[in-house]
C-alpha atoms as a PDB file:
ATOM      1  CA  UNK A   1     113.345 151.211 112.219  1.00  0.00           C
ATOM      2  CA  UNK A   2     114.074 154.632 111.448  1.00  0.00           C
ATOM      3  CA  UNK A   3     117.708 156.176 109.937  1.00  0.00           C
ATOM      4  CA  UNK A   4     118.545 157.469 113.659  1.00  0.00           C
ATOM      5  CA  UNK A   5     121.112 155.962 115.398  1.00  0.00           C
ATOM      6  CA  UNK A   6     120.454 153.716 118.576  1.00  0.00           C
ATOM      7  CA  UNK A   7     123.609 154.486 121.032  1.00  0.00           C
ATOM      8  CA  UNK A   8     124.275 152.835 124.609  1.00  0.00           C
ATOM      9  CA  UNK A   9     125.599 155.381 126.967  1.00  0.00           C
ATOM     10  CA  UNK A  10     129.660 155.881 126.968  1.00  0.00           C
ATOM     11  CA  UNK A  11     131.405 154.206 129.359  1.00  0.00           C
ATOM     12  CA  UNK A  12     133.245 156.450 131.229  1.00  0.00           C
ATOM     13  CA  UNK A  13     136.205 154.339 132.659  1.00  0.00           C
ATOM     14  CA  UNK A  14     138.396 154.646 130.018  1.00  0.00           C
ATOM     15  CA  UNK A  15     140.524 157.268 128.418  1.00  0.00           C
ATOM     16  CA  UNK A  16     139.499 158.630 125.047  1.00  0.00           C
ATOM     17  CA  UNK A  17     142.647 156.964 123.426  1.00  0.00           C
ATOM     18  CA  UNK A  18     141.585 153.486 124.230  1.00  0.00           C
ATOM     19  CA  UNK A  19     138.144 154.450 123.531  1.00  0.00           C
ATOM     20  CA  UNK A  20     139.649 155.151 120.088  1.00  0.00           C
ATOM     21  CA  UNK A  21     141.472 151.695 120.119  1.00  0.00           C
ATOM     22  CA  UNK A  22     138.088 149.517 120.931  1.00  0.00           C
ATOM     23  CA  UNK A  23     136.291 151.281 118.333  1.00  0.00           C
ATOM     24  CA  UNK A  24     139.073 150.705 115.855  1.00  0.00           C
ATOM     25  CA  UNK A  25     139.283 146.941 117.046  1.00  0.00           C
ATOM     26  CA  UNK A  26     135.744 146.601 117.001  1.00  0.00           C
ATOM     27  CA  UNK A  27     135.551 147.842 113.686  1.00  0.00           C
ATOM     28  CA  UNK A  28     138.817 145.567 112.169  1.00  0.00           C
ATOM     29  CA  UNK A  29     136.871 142.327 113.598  1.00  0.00           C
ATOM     30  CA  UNK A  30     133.527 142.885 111.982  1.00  0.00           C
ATOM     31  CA  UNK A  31     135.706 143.428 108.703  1.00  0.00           C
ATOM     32  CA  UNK A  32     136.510 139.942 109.602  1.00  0.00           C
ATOM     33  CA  UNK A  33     132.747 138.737 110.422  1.00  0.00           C
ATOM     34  CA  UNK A  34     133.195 138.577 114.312  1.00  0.00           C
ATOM     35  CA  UNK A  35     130.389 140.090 116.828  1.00  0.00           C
ATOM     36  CA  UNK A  36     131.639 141.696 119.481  1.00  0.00           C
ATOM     37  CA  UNK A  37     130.690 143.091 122.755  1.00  0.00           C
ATOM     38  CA  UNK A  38     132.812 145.944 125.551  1.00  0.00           C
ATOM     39  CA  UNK A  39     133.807 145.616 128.540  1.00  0.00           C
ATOM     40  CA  UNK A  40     132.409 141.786 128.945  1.00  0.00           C
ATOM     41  CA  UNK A  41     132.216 140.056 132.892  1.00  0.00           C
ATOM     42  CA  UNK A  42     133.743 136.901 132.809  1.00  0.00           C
ATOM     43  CA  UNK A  43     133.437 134.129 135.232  1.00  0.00           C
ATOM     44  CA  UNK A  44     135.786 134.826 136.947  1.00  0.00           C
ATOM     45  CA  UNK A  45     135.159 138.688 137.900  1.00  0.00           C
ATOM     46  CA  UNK A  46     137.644 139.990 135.361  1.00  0.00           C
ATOM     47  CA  UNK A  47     136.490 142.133 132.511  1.00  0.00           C
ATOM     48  CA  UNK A  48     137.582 142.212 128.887  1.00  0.00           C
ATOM     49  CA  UNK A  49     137.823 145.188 126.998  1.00  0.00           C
ATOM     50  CA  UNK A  50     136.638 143.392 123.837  1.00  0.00           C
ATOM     51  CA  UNK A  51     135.667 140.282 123.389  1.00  0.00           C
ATOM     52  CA  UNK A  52     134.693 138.889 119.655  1.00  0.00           C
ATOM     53  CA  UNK A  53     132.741 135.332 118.969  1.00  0.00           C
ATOM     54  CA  UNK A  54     133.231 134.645 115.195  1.00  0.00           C
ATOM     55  CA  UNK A  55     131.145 132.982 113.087  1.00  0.00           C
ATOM     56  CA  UNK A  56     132.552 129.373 113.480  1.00  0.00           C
ATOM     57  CA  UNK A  57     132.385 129.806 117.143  1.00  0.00           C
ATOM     58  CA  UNK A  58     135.884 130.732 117.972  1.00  0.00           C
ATOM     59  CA  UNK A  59     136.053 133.559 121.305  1.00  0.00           C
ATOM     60  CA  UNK A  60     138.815 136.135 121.488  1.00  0.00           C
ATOM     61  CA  UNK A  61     139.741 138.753 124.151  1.00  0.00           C
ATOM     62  CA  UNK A  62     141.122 141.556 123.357  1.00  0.00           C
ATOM     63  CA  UNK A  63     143.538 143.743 125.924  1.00  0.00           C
ATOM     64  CA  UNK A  64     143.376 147.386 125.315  1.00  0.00           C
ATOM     65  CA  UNK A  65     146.598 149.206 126.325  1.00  0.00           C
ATOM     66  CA  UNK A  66     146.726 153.317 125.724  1.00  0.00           C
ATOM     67  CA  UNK A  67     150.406 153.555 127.358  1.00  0.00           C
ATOM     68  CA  UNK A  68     153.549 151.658 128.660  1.00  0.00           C
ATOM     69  CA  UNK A  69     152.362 152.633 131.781  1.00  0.00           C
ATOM     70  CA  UNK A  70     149.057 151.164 131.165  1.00  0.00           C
ATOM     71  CA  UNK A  71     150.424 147.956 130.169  1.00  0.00           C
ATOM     72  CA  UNK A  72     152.990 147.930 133.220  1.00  0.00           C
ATOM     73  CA  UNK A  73     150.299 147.959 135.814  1.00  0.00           C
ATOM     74  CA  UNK A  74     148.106 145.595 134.747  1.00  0.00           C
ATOM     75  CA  UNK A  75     149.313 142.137 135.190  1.00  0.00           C
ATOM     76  CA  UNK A  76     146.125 140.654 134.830  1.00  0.00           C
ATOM     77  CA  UNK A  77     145.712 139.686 131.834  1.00  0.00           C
ATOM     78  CA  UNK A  78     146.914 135.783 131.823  1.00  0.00           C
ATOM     79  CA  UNK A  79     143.559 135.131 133.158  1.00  0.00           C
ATOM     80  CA  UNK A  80     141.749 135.992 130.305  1.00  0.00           C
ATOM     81  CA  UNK A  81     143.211 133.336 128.489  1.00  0.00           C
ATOM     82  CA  UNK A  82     140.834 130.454 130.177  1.00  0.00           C
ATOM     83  CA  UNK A  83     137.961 132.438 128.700  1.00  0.00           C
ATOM     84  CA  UNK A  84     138.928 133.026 124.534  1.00  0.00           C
ATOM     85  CA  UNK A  85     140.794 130.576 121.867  1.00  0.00           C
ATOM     86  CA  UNK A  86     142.581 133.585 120.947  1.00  0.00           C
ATOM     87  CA  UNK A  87     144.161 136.656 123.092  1.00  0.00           C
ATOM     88  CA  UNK A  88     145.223 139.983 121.504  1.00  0.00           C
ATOM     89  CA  UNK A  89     146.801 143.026 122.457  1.00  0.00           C
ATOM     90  CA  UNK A  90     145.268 146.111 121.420  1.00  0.00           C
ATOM     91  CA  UNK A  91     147.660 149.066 121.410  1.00  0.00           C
ATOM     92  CA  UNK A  92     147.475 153.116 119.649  1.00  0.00           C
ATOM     93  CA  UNK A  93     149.995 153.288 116.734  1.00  0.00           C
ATOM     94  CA  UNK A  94     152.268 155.511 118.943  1.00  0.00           C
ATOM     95  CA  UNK A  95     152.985 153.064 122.226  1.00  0.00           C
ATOM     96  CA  UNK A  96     155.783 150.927 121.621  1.00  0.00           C
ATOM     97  CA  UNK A  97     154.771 147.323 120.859  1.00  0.00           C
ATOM     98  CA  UNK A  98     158.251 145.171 121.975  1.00  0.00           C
ATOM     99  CA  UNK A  99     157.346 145.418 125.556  1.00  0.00           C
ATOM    100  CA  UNK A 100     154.222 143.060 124.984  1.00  0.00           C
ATOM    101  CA  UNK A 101     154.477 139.328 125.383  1.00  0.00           C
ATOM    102  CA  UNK A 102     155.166 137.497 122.102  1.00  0.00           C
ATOM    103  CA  UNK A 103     152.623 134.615 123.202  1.00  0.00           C
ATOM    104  CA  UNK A 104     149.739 137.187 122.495  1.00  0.00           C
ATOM    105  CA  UNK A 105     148.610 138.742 119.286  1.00  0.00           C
ATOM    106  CA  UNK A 106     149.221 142.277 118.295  1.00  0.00           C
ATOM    107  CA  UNK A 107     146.779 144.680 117.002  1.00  0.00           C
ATOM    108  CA  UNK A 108     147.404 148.644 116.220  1.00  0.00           C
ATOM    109  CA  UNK A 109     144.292 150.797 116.086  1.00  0.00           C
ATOM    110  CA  UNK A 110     142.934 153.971 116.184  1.00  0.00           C
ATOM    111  CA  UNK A 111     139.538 155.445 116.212  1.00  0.00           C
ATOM    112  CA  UNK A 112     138.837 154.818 112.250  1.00  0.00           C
ATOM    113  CA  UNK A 113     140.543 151.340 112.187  1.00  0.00           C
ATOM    114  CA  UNK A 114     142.934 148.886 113.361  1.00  0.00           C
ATOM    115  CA  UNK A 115     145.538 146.281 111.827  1.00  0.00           C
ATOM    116  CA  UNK A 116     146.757 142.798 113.210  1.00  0.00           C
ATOM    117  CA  UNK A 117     149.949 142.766 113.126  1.00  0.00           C
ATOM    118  CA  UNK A 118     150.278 139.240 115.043  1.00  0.00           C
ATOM    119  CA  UNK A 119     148.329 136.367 115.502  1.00  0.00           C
ATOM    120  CA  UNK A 120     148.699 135.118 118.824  1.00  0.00           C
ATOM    121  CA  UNK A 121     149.160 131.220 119.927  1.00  0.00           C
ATOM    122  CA  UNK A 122     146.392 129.223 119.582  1.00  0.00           C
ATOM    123  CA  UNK A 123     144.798 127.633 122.772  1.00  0.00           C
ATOM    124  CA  UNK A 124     141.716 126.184 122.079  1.00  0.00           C
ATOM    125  CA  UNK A 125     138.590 126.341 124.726  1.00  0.00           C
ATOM    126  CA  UNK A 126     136.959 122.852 126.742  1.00  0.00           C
ATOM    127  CA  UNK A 127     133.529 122.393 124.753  1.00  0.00           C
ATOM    128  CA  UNK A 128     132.015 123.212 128.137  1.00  0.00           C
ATOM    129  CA  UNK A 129     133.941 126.310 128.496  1.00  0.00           C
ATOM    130  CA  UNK A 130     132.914 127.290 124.901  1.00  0.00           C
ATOM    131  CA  UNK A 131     129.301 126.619 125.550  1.00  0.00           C
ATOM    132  CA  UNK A 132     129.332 128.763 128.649  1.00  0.00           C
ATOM    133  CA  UNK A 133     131.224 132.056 127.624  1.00  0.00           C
ATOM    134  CA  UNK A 134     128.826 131.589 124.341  1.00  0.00           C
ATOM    135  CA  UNK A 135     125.686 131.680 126.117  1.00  0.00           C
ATOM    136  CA  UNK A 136     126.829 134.742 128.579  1.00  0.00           C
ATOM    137  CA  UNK A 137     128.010 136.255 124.879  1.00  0.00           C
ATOM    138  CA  UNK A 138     124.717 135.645 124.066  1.00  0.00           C
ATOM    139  CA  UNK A 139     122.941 136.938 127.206  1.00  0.00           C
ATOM    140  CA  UNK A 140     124.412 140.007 127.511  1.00  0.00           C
ATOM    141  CA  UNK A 141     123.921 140.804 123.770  1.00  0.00           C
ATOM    142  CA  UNK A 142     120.906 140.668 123.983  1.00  0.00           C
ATOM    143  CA  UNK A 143     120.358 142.301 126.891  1.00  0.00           C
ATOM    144  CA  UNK A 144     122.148 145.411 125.123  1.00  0.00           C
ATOM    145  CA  UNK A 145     119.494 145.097 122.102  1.00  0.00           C
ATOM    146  CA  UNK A 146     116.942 145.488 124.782  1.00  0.00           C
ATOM    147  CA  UNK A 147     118.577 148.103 126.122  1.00  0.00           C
ATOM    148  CA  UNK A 148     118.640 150.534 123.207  1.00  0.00           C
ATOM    149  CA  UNK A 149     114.843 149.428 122.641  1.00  0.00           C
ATOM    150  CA  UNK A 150     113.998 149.883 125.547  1.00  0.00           C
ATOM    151  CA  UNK A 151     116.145 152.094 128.105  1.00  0.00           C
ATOM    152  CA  UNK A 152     113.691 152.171 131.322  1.00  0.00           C
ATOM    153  CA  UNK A 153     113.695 148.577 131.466  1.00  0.00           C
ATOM    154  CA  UNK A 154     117.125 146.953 132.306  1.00  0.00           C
ATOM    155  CA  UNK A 155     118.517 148.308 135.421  1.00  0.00           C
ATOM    156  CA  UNK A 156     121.932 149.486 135.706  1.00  0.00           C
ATOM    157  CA  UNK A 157     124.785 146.872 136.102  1.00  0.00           C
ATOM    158  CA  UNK A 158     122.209 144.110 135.130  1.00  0.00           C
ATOM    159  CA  UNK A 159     124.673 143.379 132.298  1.00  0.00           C
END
């Protein structure tokens, strides 16, 4: 494999400030040995801006918020909670973090890196829940590898 770089396309639905949150997320839970994947379908039709399968098996989703305003019109996010042992909130060092439910975890990022600064409740997943978000995890990972190896071949939306 050669020193260049293999990058998916940006997504384009979200601002550059939570873009800068994800990548600071993404970067805090590798730190921690977690693989993660954006902007994952669940079952249910919702997607998470992050979710992160560690290496004992544990899921979590987290909820990127850029704004107050952000946070106030999306009411959605109970429902992720089926899906992940553990649900975060992912919020920009600048946004005000007392407005966000206490049940949740907390996590401050930026573009270069990200902090948690509170571990949510536990609620741990059905086996059979488990076993299905892991193999979807799974799918659609590797259906990005492919992807970057091979751009022509996985139409768009297939993941």
């Amino acid at each position: 494999m050669s020193a260049t770089a293999l990058v998916l396309p940006p997504d384009r639905r979200q601002s550059p400030t939570a873009l800068g949150v994800q990548r600071g997320v993404r970067r805090l839970l590798a730190e921690l040995g977690h693989a993660t994947i954006p902007e994952f379908t669940l079952a249910n039709g919702r997607r998470a801006d992050v979710i992160a399968l560690g290496g004992c098996g544990r899921l979590a989703i987290v909820e990127i918020k850029s704004s107050v305003a952000d946070f106030r019109a999306d009411r959605k996010w109970p429902e992720y909670r089926d899906f992940c042992d553990r649900f975060y909130f992912a919020v920009p060092p600048e946004m005000p973090v007392g407005i966000l439910p206490e049940e949740a975890g907390l996590i401050v990022a930026d573009a270069f890196g990200a902090e948690i600064l509170r571990e949510p409740d536990a609620h741990p997943l059905a086996p059979a829940r488990r076993k299905a978000v892991t193999l979807r995890f799974a799918h659609v990972a590797a259906g990005l590898l492919h992807a970057l190896a091979d751009p022509g071949a996985i139409r768009e939306g297939a993941l």
